[in-house]
PDB file of N, CA and C in Angstrom:
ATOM      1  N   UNK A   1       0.846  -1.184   0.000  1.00  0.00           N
ATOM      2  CA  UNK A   1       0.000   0.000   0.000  1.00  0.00           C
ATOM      3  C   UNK A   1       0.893   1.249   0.000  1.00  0.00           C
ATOM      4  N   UNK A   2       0.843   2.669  -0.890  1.00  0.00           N
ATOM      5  CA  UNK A   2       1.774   3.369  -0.617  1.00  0.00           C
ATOM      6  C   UNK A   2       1.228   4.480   0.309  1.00  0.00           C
ATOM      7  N   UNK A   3       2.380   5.362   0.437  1.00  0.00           N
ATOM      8  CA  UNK A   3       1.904   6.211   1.484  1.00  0.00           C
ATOM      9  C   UNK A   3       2.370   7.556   1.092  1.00  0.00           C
ATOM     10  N   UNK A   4       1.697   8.376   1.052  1.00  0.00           N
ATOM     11  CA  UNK A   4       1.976   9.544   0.619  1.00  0.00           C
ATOM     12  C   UNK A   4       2.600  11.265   1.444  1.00  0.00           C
ATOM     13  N   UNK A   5       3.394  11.367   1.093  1.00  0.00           N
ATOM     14  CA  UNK A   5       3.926  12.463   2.245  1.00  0.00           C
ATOM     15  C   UNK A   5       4.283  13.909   1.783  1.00  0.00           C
ATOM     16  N   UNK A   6       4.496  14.586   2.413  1.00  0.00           N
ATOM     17  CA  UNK A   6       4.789  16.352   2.203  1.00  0.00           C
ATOM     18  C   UNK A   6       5.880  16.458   2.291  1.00  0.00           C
ATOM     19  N   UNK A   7       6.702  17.098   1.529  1.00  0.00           N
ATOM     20  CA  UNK A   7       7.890  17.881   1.532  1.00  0.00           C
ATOM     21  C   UNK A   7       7.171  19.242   1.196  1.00  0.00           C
ATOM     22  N   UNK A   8       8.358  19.646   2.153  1.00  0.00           N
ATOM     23  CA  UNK A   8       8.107  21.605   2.612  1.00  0.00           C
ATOM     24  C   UNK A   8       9.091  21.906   2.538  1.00  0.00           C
ATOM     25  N   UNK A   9       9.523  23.411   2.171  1.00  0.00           N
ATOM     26  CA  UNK A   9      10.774  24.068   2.443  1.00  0.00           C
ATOM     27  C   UNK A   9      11.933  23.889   0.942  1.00  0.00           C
ATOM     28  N   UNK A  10      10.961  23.465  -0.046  1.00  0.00           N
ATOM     29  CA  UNK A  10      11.904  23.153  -0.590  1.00  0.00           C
ATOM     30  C   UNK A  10      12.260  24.566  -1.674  1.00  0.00           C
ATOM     31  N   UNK A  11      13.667  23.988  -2.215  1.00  0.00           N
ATOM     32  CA  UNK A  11      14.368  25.183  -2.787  1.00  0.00           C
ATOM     33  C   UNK A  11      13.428  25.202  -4.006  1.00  0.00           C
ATOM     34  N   UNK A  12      12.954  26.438  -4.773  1.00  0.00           N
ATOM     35  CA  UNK A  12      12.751  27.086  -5.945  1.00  0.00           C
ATOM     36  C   UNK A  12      13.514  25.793  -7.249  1.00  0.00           C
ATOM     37  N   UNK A  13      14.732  26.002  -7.075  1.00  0.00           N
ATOM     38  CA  UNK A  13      14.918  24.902  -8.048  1.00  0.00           C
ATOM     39  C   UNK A  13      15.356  23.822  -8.448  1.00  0.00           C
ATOM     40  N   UNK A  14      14.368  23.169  -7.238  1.00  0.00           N
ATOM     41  CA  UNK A  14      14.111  21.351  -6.659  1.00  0.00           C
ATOM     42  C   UNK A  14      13.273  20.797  -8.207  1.00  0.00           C
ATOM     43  N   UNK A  15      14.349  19.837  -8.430  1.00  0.00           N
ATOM     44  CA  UNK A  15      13.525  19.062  -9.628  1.00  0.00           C
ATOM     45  C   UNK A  15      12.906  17.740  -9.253  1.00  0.00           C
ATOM     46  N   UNK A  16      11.942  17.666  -9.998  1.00  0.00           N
ATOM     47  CA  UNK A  16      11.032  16.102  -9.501  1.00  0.00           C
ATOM     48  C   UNK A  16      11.921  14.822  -9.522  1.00  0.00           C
ATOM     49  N   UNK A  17      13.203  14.830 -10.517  1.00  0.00           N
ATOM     50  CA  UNK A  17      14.289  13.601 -10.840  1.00  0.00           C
ATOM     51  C   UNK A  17      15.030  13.536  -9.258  1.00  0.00           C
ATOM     52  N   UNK A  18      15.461  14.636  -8.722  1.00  0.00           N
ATOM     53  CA  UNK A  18      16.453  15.517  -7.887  1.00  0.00           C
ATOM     54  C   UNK A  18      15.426  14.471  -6.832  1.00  0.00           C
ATOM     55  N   UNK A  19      14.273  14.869  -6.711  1.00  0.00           N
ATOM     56  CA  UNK A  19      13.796  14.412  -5.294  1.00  0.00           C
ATOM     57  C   UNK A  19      13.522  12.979  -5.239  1.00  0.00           C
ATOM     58  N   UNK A  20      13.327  12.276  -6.356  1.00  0.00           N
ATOM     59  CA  UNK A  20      13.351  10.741  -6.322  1.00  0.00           C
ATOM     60  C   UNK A  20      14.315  10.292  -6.230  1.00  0.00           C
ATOM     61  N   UNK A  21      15.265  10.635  -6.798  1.00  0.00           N
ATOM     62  CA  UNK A  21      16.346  10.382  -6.420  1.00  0.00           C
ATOM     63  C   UNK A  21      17.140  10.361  -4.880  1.00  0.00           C
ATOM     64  N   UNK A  22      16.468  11.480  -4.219  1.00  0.00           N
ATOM     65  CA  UNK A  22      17.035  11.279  -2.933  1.00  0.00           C
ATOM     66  C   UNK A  22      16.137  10.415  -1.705  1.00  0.00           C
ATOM     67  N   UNK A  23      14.374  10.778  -2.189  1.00  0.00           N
ATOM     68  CA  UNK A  23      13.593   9.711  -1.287  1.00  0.00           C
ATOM     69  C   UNK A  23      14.017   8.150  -1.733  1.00  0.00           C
ATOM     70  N   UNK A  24      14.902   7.583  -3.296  1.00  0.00           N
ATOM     71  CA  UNK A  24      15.118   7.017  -3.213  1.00  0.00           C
ATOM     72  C   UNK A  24      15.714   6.022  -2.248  1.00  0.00           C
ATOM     73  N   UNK A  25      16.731   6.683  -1.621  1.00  0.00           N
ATOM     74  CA  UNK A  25      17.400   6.357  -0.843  1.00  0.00           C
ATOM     75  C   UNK A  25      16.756   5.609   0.714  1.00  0.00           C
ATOM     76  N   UNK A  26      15.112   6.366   0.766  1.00  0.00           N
ATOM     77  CA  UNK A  26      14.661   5.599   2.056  1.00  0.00           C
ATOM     78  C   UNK A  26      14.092   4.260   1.538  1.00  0.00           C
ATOM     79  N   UNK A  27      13.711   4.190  -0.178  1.00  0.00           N
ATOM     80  CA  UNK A  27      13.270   2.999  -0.236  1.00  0.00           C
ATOM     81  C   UNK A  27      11.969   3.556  -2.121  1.00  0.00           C
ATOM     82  N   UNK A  28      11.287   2.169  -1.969  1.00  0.00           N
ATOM     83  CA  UNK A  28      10.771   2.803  -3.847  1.00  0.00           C
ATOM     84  C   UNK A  28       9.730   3.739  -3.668  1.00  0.00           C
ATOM     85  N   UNK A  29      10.189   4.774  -4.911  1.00  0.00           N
ATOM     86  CA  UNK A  29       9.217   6.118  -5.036  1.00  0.00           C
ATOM     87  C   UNK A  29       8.394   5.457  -6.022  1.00  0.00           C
ATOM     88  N   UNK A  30       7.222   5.689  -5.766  1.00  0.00           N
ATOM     89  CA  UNK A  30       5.564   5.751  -6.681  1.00  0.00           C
ATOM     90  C   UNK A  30       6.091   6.833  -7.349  1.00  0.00           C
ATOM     91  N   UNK A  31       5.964   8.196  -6.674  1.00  0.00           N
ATOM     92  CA  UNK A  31       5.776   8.585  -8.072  1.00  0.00           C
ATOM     93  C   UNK A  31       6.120  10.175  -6.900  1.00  0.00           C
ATOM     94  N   UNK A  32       6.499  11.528  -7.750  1.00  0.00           N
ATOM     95  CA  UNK A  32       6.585  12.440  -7.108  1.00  0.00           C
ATOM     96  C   UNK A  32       5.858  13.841  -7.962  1.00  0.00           C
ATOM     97  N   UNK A  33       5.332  14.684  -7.458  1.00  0.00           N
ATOM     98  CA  UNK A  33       5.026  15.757  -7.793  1.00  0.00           C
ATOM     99  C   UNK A  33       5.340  17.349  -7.071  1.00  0.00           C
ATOM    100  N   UNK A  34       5.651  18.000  -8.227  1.00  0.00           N
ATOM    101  CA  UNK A  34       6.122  19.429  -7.133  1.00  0.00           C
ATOM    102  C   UNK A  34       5.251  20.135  -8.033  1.00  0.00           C
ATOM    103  N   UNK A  35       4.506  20.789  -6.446  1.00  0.00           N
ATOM    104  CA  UNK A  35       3.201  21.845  -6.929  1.00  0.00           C
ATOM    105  C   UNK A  35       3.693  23.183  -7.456  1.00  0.00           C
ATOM    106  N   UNK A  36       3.478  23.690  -8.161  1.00  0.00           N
ATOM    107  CA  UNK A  36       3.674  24.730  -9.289  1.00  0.00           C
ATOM    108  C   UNK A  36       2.355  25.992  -8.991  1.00  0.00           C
ATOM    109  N   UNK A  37       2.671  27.226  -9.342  1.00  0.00           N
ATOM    110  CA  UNK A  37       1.606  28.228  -9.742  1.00  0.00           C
ATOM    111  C   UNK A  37       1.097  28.062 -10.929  1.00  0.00           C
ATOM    112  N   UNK A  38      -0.269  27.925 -11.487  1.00  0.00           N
ATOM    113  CA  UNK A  38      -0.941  27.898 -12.208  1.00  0.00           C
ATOM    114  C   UNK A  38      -0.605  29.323 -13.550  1.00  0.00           C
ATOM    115  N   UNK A  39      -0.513  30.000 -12.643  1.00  0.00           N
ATOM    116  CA  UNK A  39      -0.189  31.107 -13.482  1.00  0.00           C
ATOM    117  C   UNK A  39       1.094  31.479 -14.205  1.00  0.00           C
ATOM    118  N   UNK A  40       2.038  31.082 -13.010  1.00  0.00           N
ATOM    119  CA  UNK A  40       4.318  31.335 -13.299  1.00  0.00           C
ATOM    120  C   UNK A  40       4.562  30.022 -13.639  1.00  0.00           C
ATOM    121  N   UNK A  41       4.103  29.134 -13.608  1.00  0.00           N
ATOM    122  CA  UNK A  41       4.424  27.642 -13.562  1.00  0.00           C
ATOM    123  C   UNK A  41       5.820  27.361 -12.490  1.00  0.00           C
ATOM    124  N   UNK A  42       5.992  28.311 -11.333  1.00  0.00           N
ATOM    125  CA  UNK A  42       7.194  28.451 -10.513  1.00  0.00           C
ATOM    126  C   UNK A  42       7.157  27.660  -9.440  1.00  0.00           C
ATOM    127  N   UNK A  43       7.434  27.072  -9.023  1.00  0.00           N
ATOM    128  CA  UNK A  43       7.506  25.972  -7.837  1.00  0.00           C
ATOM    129  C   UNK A  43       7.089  26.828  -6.691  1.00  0.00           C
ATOM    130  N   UNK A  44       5.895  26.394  -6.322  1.00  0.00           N
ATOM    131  CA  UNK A  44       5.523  26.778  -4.550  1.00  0.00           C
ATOM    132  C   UNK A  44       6.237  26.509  -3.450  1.00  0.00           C
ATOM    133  N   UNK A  45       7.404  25.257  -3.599  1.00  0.00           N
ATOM    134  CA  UNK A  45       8.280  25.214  -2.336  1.00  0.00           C
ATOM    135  C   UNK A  45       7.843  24.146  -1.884  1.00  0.00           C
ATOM    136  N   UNK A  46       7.291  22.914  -2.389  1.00  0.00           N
ATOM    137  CA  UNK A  46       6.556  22.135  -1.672  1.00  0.00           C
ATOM    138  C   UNK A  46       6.341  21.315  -2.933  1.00  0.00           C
ATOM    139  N   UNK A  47       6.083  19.863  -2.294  1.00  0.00           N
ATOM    140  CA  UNK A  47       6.055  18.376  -3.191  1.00  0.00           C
ATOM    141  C   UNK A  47       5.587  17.819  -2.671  1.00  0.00           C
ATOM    142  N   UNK A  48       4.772  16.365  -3.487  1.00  0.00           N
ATOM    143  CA  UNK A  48       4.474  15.072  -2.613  1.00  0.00           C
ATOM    144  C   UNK A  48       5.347  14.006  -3.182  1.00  0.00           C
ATOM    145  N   UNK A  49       5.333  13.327  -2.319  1.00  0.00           N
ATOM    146  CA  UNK A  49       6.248  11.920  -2.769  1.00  0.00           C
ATOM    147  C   UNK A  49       5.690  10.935  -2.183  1.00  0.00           C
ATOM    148  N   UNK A  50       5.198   9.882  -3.400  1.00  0.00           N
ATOM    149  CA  UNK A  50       3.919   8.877  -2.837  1.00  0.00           C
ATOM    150  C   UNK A  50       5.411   7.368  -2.681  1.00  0.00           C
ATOM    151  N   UNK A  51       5.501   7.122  -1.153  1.00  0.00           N
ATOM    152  CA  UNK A  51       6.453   6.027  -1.108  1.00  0.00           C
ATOM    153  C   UNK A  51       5.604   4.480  -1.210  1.00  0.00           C
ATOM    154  N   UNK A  52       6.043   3.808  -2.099  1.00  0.00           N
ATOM    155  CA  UNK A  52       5.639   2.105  -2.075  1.00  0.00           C
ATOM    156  C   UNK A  52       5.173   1.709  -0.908  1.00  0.00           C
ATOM    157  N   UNK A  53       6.069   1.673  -0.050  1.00  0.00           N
ATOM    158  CA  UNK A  53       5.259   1.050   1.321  1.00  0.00           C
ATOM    159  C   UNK A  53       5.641   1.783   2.760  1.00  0.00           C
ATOM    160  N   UNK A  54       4.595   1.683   3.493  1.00  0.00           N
ATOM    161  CA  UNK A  54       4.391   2.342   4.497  1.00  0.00           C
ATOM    162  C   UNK A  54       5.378   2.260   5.246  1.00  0.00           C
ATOM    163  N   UNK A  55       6.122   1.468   5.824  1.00  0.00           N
ATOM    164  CA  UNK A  55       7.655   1.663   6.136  1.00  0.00           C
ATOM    165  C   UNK A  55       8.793   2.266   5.793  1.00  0.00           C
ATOM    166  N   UNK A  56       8.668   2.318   4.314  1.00  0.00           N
ATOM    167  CA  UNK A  56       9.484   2.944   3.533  1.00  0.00           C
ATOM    168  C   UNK A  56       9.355   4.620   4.107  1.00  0.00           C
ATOM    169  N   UNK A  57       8.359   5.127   3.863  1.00  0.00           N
ATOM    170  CA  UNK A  57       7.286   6.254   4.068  1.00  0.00           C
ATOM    171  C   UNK A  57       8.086   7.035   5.926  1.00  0.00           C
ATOM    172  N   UNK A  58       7.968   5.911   6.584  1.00  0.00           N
ATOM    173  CA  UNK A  58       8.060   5.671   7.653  1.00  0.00           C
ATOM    174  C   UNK A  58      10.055   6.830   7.727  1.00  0.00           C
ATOM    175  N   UNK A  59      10.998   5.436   7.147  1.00  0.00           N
ATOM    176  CA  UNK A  59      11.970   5.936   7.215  1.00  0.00           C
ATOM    177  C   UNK A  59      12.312   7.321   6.735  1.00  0.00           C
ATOM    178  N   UNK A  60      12.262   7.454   5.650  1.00  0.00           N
ATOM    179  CA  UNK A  60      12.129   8.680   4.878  1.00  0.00           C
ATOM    180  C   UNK A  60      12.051   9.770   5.778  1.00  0.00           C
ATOM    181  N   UNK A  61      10.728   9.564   6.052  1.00  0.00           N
ATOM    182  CA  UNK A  61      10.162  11.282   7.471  1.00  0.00           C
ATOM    183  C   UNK A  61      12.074  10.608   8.494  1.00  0.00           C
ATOM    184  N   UNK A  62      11.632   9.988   8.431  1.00  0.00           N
ATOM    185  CA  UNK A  62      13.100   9.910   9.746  1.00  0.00           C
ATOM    186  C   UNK A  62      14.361  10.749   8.737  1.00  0.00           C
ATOM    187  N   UNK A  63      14.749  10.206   7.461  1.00  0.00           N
ATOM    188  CA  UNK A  63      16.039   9.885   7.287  1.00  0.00           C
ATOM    189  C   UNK A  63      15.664  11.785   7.011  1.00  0.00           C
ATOM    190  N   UNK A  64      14.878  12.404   6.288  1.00  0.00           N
ATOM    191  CA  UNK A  64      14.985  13.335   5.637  1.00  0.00           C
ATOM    192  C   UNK A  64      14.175  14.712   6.008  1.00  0.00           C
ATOM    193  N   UNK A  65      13.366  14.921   7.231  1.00  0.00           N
ATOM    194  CA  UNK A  65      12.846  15.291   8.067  1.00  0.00           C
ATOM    195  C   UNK A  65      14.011  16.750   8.571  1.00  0.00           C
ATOM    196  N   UNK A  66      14.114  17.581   8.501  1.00  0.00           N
ATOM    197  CA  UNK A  66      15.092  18.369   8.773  1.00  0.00           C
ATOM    198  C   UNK A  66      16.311  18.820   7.878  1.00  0.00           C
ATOM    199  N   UNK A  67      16.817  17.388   6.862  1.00  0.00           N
ATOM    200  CA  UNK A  67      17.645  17.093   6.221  1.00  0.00           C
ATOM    201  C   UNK A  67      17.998  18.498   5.023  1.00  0.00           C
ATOM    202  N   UNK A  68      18.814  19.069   5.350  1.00  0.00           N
ATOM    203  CA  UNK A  68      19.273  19.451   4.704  1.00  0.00           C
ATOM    204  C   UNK A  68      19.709  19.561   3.120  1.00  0.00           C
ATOM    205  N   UNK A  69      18.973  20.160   2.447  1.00  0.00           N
ATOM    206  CA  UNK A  69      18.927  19.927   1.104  1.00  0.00           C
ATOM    207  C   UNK A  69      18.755  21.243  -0.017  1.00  0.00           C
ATOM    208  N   UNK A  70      19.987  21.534  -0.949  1.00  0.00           N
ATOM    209  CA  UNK A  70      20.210  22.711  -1.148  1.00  0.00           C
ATOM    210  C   UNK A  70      19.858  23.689  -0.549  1.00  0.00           C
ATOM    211  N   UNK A  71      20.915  23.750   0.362  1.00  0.00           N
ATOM    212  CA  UNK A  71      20.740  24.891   1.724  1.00  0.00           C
ATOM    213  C   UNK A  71      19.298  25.096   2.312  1.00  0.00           C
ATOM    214  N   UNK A  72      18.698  24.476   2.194  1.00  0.00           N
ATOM    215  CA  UNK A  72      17.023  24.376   2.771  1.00  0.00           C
ATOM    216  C   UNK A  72      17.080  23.350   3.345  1.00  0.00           C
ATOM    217  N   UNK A  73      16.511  23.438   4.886  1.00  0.00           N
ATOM    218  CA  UNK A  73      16.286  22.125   6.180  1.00  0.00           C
ATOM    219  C   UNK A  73      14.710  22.044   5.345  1.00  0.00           C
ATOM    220  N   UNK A  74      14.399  20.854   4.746  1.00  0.00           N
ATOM    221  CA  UNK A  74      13.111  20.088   4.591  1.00  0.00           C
ATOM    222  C   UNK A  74      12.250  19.852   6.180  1.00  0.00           C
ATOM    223  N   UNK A  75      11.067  19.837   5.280  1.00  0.00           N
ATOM    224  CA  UNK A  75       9.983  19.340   6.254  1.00  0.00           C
ATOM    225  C   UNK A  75       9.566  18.229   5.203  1.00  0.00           C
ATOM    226  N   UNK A  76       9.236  17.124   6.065  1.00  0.00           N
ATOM    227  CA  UNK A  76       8.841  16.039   5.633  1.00  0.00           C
ATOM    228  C   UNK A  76       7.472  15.458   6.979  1.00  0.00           C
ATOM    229  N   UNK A  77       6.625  15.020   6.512  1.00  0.00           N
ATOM    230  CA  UNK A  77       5.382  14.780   6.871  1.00  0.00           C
ATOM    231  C   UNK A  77       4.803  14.006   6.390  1.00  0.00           C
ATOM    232  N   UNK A  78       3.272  13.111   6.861  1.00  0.00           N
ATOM    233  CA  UNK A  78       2.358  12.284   6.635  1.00  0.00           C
ATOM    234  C   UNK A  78       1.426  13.792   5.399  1.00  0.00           C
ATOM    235  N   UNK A  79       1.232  13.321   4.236  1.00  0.00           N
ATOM    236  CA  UNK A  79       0.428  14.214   3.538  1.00  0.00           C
ATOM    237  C   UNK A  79      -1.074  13.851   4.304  1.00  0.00           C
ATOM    238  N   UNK A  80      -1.842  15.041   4.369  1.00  0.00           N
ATOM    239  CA  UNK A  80      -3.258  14.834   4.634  1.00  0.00           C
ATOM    240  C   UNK A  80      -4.200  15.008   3.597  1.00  0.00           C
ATOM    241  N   UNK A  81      -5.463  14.635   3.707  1.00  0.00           N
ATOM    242  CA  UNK A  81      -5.925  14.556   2.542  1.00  0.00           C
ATOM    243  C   UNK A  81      -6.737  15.832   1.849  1.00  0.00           C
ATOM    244  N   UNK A  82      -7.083  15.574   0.935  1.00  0.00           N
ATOM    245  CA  UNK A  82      -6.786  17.109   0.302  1.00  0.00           C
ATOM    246  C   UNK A  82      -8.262  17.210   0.385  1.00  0.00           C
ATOM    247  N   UNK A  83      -8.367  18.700   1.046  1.00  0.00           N
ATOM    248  CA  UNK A  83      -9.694  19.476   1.379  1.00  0.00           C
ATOM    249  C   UNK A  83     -10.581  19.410   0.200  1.00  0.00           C
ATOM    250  N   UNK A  84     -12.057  19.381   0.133  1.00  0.00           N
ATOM    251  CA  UNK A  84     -12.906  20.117  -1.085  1.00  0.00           C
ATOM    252  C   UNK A  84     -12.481  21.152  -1.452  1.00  0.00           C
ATOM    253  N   UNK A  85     -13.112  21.819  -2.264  1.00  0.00           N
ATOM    254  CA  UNK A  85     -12.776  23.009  -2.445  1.00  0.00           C
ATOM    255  C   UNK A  85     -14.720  23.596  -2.997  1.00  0.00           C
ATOM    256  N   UNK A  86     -15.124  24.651  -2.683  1.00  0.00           N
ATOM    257  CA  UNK A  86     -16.308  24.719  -3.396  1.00  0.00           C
ATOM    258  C   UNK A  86     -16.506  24.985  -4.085  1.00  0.00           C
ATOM    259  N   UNK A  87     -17.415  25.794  -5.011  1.00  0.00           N
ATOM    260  CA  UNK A  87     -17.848  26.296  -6.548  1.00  0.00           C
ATOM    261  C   UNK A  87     -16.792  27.334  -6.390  1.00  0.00           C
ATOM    262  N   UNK A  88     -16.613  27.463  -7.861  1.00  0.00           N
ATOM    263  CA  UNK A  88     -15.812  29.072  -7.491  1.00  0.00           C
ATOM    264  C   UNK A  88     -16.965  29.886  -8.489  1.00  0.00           C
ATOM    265  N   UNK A  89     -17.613  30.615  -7.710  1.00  0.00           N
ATOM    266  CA  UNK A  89     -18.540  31.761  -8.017  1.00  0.00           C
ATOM    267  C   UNK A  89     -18.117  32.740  -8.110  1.00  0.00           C
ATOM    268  N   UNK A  90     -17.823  33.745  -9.451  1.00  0.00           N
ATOM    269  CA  UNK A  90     -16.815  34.650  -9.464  1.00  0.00           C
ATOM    270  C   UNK A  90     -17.889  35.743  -9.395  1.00  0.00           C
ATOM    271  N   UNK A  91     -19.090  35.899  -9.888  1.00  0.00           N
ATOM    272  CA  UNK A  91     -19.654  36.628  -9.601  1.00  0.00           C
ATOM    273  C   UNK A  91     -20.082  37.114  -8.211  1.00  0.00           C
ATOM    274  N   UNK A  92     -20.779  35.911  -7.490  1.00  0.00           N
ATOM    275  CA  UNK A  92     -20.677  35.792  -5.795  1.00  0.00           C
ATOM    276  C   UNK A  92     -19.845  36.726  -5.177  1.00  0.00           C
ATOM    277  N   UNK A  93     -18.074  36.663  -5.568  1.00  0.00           N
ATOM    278  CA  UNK A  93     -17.078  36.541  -4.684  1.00  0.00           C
ATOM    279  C   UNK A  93     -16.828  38.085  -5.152  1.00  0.00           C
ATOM    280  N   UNK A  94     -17.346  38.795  -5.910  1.00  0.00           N
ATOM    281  CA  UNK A  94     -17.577  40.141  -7.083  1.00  0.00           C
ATOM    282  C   UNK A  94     -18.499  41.060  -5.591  1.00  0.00           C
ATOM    283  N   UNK A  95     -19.304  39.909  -4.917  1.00  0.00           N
ATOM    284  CA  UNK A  95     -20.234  40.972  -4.460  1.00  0.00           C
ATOM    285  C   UNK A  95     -21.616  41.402  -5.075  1.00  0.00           C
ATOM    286  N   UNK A  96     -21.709  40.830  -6.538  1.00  0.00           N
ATOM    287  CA  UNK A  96     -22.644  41.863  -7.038  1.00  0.00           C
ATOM    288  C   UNK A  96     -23.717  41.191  -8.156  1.00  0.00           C
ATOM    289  N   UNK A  97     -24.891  41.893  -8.487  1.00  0.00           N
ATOM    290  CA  UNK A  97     -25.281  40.995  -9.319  1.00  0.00           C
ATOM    291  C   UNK A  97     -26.422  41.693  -9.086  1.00  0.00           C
ATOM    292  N   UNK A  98     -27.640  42.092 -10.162  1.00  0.00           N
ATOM    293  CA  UNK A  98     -28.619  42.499  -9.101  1.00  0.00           C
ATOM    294  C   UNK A  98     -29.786  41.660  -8.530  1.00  0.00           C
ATOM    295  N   UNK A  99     -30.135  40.243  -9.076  1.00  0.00           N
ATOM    296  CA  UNK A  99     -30.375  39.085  -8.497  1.00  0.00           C
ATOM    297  C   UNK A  99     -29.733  39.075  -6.926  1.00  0.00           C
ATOM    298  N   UNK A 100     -28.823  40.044  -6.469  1.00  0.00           N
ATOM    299  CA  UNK A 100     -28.463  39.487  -5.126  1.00  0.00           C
ATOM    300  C   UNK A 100     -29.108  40.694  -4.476  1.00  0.00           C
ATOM    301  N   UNK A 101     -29.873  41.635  -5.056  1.00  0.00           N
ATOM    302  CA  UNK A 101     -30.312  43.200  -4.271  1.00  0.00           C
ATOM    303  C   UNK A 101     -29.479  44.119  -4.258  1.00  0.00           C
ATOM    304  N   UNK A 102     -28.684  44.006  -5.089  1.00  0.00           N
ATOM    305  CA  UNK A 102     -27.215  44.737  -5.401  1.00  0.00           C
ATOM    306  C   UNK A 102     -27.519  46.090  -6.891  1.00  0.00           C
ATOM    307  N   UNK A 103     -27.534  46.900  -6.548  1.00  0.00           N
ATOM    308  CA  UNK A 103     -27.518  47.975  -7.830  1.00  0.00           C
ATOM    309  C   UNK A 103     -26.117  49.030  -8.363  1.00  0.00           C
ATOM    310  N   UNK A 104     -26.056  49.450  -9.316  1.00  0.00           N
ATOM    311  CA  UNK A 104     -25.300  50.087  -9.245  1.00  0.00           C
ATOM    312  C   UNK A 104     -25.279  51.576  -9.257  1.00  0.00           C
ATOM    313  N   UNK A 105     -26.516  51.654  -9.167  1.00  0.00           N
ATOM    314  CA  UNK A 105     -26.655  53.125  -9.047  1.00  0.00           C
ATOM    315  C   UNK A 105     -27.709  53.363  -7.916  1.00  0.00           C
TER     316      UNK A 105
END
């Protein structure tokens, strides 16, 4: 079963090869992703790395947890699971509409 975890802290220009390569080391990577801006496509500083098995997962937070990695101390963590998110109502979030009792004059 794999287990999926957070890396935090990471440097701007942390590559997805770069980080399998080093969770390699606690044991086999599923698979890794580093979250990006939608807009810069620039790395947010932060990744998941889904480890094969829960032990593996296990060591990792140990081996790499603080670990030092291009001059950035990592955070490494149990990932949690990812919130809903709701409609995105752009008009709503505008305030305005006159269906809401809203005028502009």
């Amino acid at each position: 079963m794999t287990k999926k975890l957070y890396v935090g802290n990471l440097a701007y220009t942390v590559r997805e090869e770069e980080l399998q390569e080093l969770f390699g080391q606690a044991g086999k990577v599923e698979s890794v992703k580093i979250i990006t801006d939608t807009m810069t496509g620039r790395s947010k500083g932060f990744a998941f790395v889904e480890m094969m098995e829960e032990e593996e997962a296990r060591k990792a937070k140990e081996m790499f947890n603080g670990y030092t990695f291009k001059e950035r101390n990592l955070t490494v963590d149990d990932a949690r699971p990812q919130r809903e998110r709701g409609s995105r109502d752009f008009d709503s979030r505008r305030g305005g509409g006159r269906d809401k009792g809203w005028s502009r004059y």
